[in-house]
Each structure stands twice: as structure tokens, then as C-alpha cells.
C-alpha atoms as a PDB file:
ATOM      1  CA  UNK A   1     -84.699  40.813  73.470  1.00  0.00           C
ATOM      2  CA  UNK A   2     -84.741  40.680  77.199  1.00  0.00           C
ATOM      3  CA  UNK A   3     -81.111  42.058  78.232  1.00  0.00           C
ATOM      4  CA  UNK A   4     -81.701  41.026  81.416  1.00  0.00           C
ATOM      5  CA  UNK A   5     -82.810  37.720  81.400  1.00  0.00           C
ATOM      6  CA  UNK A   6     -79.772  36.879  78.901  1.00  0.00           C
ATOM      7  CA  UNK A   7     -77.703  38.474  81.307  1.00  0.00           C
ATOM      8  CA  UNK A   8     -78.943  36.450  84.354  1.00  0.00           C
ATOM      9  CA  UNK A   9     -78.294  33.363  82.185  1.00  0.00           C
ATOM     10  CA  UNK A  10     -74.749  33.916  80.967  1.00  0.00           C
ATOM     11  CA  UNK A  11     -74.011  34.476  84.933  1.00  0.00           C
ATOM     12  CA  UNK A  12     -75.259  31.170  85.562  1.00  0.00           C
ATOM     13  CA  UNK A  13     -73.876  30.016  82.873  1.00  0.00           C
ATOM     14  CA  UNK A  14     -70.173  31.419  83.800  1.00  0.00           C
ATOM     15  CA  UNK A  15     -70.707  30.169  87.416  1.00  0.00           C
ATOM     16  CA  UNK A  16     -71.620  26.286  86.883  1.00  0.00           C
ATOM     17  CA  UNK A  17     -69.609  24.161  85.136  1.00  0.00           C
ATOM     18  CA  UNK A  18     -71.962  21.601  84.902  1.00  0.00           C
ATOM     19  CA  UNK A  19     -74.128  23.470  83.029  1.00  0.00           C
ATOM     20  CA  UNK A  20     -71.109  24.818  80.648  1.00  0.00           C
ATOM     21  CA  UNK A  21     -70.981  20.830  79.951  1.00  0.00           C
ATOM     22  CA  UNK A  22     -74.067  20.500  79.483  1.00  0.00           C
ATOM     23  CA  UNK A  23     -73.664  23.481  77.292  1.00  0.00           C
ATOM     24  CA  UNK A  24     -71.564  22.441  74.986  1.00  0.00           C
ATOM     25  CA  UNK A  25     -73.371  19.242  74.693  1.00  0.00           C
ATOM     26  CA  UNK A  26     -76.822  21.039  73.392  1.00  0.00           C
ATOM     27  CA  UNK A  27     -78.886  20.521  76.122  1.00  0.00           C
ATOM     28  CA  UNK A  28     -82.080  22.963  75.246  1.00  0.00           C
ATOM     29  CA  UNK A  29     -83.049  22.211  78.754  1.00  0.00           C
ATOM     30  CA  UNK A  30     -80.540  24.728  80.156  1.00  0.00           C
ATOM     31  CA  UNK A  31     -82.789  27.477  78.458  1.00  0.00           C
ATOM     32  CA  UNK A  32     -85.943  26.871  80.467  1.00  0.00           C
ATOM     33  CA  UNK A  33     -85.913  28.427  84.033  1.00  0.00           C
ATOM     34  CA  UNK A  34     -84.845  31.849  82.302  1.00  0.00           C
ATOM     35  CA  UNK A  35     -88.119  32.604  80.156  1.00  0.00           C
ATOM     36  CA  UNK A  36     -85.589  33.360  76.703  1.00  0.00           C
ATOM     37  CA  UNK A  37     -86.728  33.921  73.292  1.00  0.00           C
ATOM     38  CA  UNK A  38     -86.311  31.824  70.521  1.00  0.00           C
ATOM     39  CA  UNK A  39     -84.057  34.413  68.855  1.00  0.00           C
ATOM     40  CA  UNK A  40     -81.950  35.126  72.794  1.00  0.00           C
ATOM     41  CA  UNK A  41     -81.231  31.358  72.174  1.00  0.00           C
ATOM     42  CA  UNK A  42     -79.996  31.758  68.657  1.00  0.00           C
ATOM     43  CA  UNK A  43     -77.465  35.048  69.764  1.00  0.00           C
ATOM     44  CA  UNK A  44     -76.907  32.788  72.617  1.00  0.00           C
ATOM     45  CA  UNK A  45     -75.615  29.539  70.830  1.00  0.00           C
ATOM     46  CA  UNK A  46     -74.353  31.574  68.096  1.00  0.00           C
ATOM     47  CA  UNK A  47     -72.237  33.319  70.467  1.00  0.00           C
ATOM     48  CA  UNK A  48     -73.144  36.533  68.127  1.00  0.00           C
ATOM     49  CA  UNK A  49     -71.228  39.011  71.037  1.00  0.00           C
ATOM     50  CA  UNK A  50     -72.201  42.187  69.096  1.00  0.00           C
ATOM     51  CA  UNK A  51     -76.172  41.518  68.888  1.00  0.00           C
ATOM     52  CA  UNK A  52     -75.882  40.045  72.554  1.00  0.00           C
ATOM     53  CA  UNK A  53     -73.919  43.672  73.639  1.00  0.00           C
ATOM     54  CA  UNK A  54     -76.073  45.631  71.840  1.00  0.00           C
ATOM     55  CA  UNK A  55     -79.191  44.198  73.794  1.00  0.00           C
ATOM     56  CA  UNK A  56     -76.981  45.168  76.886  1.00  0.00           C
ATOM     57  CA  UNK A  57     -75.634  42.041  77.728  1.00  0.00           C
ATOM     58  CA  UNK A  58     -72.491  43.068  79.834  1.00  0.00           C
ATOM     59  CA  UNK A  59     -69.339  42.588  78.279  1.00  0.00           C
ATOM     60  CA  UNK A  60     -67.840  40.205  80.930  1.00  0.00           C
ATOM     61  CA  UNK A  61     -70.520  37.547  80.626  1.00  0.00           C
ATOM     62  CA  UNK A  62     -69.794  38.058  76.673  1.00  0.00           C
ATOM     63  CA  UNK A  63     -66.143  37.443  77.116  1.00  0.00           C
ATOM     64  CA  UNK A  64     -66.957  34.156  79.387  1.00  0.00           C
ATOM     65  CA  UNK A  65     -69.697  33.077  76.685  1.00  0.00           C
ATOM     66  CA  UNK A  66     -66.957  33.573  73.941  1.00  0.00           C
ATOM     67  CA  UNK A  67     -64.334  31.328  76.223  1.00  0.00           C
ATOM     68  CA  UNK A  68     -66.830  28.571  76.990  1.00  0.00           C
ATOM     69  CA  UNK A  69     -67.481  28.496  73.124  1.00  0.00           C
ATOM     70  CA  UNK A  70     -63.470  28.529  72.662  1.00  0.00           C
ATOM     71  CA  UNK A  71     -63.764  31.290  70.503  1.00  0.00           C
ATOM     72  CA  UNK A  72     -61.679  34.549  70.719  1.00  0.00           C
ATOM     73  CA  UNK A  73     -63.809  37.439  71.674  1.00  0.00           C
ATOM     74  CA  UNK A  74     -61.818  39.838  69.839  1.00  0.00           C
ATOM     75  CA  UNK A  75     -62.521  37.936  66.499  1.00  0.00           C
ATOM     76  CA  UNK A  76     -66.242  37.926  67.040  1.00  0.00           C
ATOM     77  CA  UNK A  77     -66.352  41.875  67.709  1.00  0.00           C
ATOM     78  CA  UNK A  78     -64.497  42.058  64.202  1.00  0.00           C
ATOM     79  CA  UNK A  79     -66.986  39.837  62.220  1.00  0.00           C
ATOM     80  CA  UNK A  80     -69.914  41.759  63.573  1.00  0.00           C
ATOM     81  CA  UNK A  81     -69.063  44.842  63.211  1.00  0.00           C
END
């Protein structure tokens, strides 16, 4: 994993509504311009915050990931650890 291209992608991600729409929606698309692994994808869509933060995705992005999702944050840190 690529911490940094994840990371540059959840920023994005954070700053664009549009694209939390299209998000939420599935659009595969939104993937493209950032050069992400099949398995960044997964951790991304699976909103799987500990694998994500142990690749050194920063822990802001994670909690804006985990509230586009509509998922609490501090839940997901429990399940994965």
C-alpha cells in the first residue's frame, strides 16, 4: 500500500462533495487519477480505519472517511483492533 496516494485521495475526497456523492453512489471512476491498488480500494470502501492508519493514512482523513461512510470512527478502531 501506497500511504500516500490513499492519503492524497481521502483529501480530495474530504474536500469535494461531489465526489463524496458520487462516493457513496459506487462510482469506481473516482479511483482513477490516484494510481490505487486493488486492495487501497478495498480498505478504502471498506472504510477498514485500522489497516488504512497502519499504512499511514493520517487520522483526520480517517475520521472524514468514517463520517462520509456514516460510521462512528471510534467503533471501527474497536473492531479492528
Amino acid at each position: 500500500m501506497n500511504g500516500y496516494r490513499i492519503n492524497k485521495f481521502l483529501f480530495h475526497l474530504s474536500q469535494r462533495e461531489e465526489h463524496q456523492l458520487l462516493f457513496l453512489q459506487g462510482d469506481a471512476n473516482l479511483f482513477d487519477d490516484y494510481d490505487l491498488e486493488p486492495e487501497e480500494r478495498e480498505a478504502i470502501l471498506q472504510c477498514s480505519v485500522t489497516r488504512l492508519h497502519q499504512e499511514g493514512v493520517h487520522p483526520l482523513l480517517l475520521m472524514h472517511l468514517s463520517l462520509i461512510h456514516r460510521m462512528d470512527i471510534r467503533e471501527l478502531y474497536r473492531q479492528g483492533i
